[in-house]
Protein backbone atom coordinates (compact mmCIF):
# COMPACT_ATOMS: atom_id res chain seq x y z
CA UNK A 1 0.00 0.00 0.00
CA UNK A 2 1.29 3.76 -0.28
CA UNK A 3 2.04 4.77 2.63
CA UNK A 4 2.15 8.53 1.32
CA UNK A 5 -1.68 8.33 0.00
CA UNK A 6 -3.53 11.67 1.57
CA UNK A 7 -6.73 11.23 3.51
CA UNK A 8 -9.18 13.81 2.47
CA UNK A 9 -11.96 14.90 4.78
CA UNK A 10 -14.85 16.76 3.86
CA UNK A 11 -18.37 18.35 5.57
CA UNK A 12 -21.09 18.27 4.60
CA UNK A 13 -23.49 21.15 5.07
CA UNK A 14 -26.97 19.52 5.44
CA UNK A 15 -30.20 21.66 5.12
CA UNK A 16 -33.78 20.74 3.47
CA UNK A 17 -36.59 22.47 1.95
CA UNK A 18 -40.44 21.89 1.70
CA UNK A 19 -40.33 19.35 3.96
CA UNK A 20 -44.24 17.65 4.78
CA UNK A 21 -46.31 20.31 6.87
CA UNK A 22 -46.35 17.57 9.80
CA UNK A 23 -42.44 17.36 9.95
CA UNK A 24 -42.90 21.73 10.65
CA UNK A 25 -45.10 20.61 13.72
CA UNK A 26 -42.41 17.82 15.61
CA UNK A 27 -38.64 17.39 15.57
CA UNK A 28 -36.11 15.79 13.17
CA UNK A 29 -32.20 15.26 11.75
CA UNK A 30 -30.25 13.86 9.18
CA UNK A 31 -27.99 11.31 8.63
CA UNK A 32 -25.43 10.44 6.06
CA UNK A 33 -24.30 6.53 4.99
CA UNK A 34 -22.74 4.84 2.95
CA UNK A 35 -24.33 1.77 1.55
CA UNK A 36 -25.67 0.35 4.70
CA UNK A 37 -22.97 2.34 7.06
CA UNK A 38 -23.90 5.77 8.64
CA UNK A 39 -21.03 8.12 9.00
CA UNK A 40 -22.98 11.05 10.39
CA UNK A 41 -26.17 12.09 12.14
CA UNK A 42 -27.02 15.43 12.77
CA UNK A 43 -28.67 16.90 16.24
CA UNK A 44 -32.55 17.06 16.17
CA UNK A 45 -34.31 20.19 14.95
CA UNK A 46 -37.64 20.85 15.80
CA UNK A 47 -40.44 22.82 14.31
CA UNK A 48 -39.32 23.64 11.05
CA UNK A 49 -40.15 22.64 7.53
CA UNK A 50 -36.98 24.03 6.62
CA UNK A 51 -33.89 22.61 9.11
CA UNK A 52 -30.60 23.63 8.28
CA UNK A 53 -28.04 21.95 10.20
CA UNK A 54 -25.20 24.46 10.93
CA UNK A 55 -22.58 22.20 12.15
CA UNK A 56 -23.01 19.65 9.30
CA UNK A 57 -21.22 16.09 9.41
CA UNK A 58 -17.25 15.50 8.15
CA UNK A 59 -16.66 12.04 6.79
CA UNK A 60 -12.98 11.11 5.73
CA UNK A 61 -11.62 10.03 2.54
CA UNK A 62 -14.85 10.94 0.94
CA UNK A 63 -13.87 11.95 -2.36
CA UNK A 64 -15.07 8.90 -4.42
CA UNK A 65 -17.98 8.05 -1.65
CA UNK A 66 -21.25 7.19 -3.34
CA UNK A 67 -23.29 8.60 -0.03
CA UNK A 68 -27.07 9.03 1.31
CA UNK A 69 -28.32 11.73 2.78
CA UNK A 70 -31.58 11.16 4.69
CA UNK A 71 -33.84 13.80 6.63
CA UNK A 72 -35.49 11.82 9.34
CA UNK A 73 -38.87 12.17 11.68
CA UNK A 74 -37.11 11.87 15.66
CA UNK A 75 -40.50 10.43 16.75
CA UNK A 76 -40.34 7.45 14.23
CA UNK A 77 -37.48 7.66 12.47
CA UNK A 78 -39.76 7.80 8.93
CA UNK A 79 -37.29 9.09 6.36
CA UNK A 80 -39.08 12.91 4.86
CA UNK A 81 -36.31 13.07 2.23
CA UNK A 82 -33.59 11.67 1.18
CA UNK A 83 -30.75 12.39 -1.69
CA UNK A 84 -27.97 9.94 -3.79
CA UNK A 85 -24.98 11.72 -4.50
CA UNK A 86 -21.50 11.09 -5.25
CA UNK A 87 -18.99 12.97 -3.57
CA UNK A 88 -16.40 13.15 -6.39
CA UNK A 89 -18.83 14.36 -8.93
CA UNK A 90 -20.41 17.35 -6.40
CA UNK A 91 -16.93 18.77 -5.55
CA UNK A 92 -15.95 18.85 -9.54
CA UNK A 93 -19.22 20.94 -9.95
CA UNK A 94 -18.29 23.12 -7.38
CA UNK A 95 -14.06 23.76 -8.13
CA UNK A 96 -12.54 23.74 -11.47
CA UNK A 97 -9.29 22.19 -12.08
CA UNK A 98 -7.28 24.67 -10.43
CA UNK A 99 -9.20 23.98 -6.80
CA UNK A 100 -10.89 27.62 -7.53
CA UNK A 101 -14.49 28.16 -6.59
CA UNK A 102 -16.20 28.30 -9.50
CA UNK A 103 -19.49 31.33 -10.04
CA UNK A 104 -22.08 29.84 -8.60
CA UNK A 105 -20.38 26.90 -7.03
């Protein structure tokens, strides 16, 4: 193996939007996995149909993950949304070649 490889970690910034009017009414958070592994939960907002989770959730050597991100009901766990995304492909949309932000990134 090289022992010289560099880990990369990277956070994810975690928010949602529309959410069902019921979610507004109780409490919930998001997670973040990996096939069937989580690597991050966020704390549990309540009363909001539009949580943004400030602190976010850092997974290492993420750069070629193919991740989940789920928005969850606390009371039941009932996933409210829920995204595929891999982790490679959204930081290439956001920096060009040169590791510059890009307009609009």
């Amino acid at each position: 193996t090289d022992t010289h490889a560099r880990a990369m970690r990277i956070k994810i910034h975690l928010s949602a939007r529309d959410l069902p009017v019921d979610a507004a009414a109780s409490r919930c958070y998001a997670t973040v996995s990996e096939g069937d592994v989580e690597l991050g939960r966020t704390e549990e907002i309540e009363g909001t149909s539009e949580p943004d989770w400030e602190k976010g959730i850092v997974i290492d050597d993420g750069e070629s993950k193919d991740i989940t991100a789920k928005v969850h009901a606390a009371e039941d766990d009932e996933v409210l949304a829920e995204v595929d995304l891999n982790v490679g492909e959204a930081l290439a949309m956001k920096f060009n070649a040169t590791g510059k932000k890009t307009e609009g990134g």
